[in-house]
C-alpha atoms as a PDB file:
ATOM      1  CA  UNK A   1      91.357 -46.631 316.124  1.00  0.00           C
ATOM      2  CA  UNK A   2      89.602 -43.700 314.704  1.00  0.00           C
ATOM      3  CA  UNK A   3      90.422 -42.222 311.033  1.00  0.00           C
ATOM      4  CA  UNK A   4      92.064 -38.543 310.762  1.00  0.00           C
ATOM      5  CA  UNK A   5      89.511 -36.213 309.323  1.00  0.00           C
ATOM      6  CA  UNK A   6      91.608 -34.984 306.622  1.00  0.00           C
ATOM      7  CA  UNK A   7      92.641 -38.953 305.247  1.00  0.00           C
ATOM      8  CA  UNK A   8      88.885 -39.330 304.889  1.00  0.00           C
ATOM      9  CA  UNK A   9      88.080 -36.497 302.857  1.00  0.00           C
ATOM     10  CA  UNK A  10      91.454 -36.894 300.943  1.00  0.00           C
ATOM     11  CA  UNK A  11      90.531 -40.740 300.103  1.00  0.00           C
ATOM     12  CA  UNK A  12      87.220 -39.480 297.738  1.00  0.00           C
ATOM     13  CA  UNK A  13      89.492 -36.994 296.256  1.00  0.00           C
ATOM     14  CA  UNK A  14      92.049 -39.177 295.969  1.00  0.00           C
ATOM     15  CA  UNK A  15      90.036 -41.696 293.801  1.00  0.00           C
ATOM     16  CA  UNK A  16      89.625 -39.021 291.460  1.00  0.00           C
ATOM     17  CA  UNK A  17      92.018 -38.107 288.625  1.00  0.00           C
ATOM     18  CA  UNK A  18      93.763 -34.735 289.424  1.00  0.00           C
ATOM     19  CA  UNK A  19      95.660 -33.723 286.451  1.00  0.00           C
ATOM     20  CA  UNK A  20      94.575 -30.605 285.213  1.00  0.00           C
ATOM     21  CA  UNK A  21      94.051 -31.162 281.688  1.00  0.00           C
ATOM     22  CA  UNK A  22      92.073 -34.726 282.405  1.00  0.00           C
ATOM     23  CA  UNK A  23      88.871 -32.733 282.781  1.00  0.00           C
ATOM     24  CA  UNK A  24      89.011 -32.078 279.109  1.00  0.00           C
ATOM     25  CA  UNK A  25      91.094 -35.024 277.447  1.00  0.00           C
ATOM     26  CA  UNK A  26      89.580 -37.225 278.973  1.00  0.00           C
ATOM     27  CA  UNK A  27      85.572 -36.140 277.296  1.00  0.00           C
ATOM     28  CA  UNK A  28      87.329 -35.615 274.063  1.00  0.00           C
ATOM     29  CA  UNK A  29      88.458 -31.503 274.478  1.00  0.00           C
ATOM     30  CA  UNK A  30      91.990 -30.686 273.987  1.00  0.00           C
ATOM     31  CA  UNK A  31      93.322 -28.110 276.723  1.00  0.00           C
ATOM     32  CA  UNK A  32      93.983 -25.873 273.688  1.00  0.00           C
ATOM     33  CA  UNK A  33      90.230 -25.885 272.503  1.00  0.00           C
ATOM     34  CA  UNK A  34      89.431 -25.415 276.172  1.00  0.00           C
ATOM     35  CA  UNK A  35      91.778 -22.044 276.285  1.00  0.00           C
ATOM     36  CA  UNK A  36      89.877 -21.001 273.003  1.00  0.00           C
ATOM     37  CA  UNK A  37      86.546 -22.229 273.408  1.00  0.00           C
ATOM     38  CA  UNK A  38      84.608 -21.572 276.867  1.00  0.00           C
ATOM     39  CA  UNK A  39      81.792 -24.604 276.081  1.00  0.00           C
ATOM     40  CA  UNK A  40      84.238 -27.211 275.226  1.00  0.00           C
ATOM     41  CA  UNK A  41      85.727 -25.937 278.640  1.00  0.00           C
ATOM     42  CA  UNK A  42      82.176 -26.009 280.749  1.00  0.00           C
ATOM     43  CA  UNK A  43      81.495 -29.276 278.929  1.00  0.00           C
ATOM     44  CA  UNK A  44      84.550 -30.901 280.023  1.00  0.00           C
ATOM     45  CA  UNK A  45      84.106 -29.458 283.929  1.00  0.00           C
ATOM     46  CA  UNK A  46      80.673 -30.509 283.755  1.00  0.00           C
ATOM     47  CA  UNK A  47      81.004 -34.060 283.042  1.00  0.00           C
ATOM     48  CA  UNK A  48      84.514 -34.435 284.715  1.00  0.00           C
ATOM     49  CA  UNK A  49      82.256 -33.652 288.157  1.00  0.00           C
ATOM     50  CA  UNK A  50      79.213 -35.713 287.036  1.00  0.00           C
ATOM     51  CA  UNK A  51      81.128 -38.866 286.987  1.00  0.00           C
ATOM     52  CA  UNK A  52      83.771 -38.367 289.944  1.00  0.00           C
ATOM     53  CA  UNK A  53      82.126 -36.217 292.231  1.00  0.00           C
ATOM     54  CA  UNK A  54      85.355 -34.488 293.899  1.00  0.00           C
ATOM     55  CA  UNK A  55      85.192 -33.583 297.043  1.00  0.00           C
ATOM     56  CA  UNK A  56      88.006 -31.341 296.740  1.00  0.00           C
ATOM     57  CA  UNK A  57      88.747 -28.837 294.325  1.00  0.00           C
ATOM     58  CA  UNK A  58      92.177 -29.054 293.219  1.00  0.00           C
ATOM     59  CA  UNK A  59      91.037 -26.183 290.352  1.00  0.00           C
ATOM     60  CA  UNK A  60      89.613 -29.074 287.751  1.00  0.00           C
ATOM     61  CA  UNK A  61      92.398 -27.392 285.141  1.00  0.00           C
ATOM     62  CA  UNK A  62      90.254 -24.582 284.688  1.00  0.00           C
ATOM     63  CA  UNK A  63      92.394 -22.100 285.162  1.00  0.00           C
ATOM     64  CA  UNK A  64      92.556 -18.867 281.979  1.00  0.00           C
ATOM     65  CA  UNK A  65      90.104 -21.841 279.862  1.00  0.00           C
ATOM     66  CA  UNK A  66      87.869 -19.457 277.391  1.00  0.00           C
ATOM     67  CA  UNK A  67      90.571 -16.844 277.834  1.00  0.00           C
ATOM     68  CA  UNK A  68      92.848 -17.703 274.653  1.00  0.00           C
ATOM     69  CA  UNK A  69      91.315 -14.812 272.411  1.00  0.00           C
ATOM     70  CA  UNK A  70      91.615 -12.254 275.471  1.00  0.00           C
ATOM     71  CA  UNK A  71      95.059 -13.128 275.794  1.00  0.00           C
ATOM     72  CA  UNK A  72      95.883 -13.169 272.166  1.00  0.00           C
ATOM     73  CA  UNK A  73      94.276  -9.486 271.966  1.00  0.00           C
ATOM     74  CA  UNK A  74      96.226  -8.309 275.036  1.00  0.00           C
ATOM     75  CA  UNK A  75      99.429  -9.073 273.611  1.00  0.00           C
ATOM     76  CA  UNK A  76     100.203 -11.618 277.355  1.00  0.00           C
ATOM     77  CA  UNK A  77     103.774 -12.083 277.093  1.00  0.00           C
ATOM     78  CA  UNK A  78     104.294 -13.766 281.049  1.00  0.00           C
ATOM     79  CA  UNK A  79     102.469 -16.587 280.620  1.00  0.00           C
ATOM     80  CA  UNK A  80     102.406 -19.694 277.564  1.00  0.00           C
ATOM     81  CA  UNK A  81      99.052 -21.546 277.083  1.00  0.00           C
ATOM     82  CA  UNK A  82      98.066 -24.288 274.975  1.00  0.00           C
ATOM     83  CA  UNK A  83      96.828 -23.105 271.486  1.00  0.00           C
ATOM     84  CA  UNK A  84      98.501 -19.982 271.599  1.00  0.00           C
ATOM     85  CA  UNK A  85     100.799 -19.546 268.280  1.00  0.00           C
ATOM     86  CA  UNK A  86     104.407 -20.239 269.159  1.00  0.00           C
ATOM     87  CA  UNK A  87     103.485 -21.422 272.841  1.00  0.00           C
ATOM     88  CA  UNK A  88     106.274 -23.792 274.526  1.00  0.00           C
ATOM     89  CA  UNK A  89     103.005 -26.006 275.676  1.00  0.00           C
ATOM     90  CA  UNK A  90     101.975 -28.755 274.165  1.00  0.00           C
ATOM     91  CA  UNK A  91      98.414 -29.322 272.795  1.00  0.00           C
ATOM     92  CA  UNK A  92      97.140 -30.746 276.106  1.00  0.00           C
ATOM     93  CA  UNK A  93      99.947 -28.713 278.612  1.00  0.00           C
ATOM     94  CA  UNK A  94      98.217 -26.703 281.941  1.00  0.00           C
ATOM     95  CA  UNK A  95      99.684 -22.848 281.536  1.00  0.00           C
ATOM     96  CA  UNK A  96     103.802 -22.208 281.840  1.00  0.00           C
ATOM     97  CA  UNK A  97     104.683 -18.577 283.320  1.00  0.00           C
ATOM     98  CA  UNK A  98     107.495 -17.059 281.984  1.00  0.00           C
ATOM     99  CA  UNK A  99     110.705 -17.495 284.212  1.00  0.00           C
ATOM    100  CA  UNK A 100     112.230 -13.799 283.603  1.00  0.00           C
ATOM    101  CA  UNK A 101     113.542 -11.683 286.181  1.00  0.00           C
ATOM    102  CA  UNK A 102     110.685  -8.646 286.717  1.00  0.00           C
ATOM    103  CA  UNK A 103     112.322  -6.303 288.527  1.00  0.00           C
ATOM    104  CA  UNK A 104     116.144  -5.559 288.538  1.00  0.00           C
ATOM    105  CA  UNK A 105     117.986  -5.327 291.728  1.00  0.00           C
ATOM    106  CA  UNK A 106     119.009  -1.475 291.123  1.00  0.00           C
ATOM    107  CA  UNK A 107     115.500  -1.024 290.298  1.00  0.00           C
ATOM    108  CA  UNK A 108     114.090  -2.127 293.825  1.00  0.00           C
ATOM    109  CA  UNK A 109     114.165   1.553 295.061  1.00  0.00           C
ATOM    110  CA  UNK A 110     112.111   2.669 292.605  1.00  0.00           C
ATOM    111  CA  UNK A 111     109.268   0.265 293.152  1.00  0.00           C
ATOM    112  CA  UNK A 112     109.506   1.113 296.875  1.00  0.00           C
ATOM    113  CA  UNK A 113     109.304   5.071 296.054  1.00  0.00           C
ATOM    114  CA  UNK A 114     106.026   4.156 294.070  1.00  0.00           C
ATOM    115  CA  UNK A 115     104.702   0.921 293.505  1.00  0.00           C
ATOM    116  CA  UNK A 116     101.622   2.013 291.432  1.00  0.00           C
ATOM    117  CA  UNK A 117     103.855   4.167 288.714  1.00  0.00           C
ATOM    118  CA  UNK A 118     105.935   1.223 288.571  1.00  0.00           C
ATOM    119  CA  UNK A 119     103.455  -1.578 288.132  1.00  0.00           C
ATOM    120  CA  UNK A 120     101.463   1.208 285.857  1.00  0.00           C
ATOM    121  CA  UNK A 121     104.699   2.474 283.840  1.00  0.00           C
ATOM    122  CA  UNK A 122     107.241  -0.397 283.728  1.00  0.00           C
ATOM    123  CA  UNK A 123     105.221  -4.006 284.974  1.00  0.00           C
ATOM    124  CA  UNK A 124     102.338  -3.876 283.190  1.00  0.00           C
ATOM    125  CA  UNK A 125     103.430  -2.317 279.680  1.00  0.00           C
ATOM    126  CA  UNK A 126     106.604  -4.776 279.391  1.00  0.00           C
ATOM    127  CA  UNK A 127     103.815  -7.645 279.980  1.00  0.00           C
ATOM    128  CA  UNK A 128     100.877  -7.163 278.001  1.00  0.00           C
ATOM    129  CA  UNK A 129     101.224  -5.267 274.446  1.00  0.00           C
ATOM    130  CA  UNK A 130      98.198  -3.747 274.966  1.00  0.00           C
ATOM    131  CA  UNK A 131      99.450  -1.696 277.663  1.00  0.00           C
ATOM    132  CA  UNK A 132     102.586  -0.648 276.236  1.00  0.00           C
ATOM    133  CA  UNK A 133     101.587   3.178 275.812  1.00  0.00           C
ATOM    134  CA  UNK A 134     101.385   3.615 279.851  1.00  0.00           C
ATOM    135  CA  UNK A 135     105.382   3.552 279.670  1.00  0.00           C
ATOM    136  CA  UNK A 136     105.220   7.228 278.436  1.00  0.00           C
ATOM    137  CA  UNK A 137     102.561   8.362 280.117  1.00  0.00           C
ATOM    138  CA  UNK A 138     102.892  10.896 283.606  1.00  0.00           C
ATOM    139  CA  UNK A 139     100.585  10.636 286.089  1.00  0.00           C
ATOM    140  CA  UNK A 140     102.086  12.679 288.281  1.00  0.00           C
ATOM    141  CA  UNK A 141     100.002  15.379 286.794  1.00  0.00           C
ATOM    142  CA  UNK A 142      96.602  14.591 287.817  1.00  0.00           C
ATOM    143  CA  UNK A 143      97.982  15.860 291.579  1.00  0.00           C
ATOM    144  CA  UNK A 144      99.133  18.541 290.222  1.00  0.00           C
ATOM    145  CA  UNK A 145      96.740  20.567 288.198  1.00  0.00           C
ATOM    146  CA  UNK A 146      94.097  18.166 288.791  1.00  0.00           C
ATOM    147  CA  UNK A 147      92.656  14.936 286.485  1.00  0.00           C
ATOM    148  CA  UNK A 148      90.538  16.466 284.109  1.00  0.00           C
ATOM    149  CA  UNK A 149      93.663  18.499 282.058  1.00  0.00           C
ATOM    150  CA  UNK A 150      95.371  15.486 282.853  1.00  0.00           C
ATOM    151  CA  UNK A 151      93.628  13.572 280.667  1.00  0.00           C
ATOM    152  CA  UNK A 152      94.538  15.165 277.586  1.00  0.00           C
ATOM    153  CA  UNK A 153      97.570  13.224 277.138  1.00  0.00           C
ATOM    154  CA  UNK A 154      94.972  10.066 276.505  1.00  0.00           C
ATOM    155  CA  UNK A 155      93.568  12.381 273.690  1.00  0.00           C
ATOM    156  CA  UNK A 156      94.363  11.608 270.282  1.00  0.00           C
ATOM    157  CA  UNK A 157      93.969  13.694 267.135  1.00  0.00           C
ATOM    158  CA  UNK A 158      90.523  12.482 265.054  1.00  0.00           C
ATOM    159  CA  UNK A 159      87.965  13.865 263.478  1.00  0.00           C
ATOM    160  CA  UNK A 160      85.425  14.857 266.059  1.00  0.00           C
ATOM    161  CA  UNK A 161      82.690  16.311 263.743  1.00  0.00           C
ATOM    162  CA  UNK A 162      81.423  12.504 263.205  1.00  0.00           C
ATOM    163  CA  UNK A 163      81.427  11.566 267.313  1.00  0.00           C
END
């Protein structure tokens, strides 16, 4: 009787933990210090693949590790990470996206009329704070009279003398 291909590649993976986080408890790294610190993620990957040598990459729980601060800055309001202030995850929880319904049924039309103004004006500014300001903008305009006039609804009033 011959072995299936798959059940022998599956039993070396198998013998290896496959929790996401266990890449970093389990060398002393929180999954929180992995989200905010990119070496305590590395060092955690590193060593988790030193000493079980997958042969299968179920991800490692590397997913958004290093990318706390990025997040923090961008204002991420779809997803919850370890470390981040006010998070539903626990110290050593793998990401949670937010369950919320994106797009309304009435709205459906409207993301079939034009799916880049949508994800542009409505998707991406109701999901990352630091996007918020392409709500108001039209871009409509750069068909119209062309891109470069367009582009003075990006400008804002400073002193230029000291560009």
């Amino acid at each position: 009787m011959t072995t299936h291909w798959l059940s022998e590649s599956l039993t070396g993976c198998l013998s290896s933990p496959l929790c996401r986080p266990t890449a970093f408890t389990h060398y002393g790294h929180t999954m929180a210090e992995a989200m905010y610190n990119a070496e305590a993620a590395k060092d955690g990957v590193r060593k988790y693949l030193a000493e079980y040598e997958p042969d299968v990459n179920y991800g490692y729980g590397a997913f958004f590790c290093g990318m706390g601060p990025a997040f923090d800055k961008a204002g991420l309001k779809m997803l919850h990470w370890a470390g981040q202030k006010d998070s539903i995850c626990t110290e050593n929880s793998i990401h949670q996206f937010v369950e919320k319904p994106y797009l309304e049924d009435d709205k459906y039309p409207e993301i079939l009329k034009d799916l880049s103004g949508w994800t542009m004006k409505k998707y991406l500014p109701r999901n990352l704070e630091v996007m918020k300001p392409l709500a108001n903008l039209s871009f409509d305009a750069m068909l119209e009279y062309g891109a470069f006039p367009s582009l003075m609804q990006f400008a804002q009033s400073r002193d230029y003398k000291n560009v």
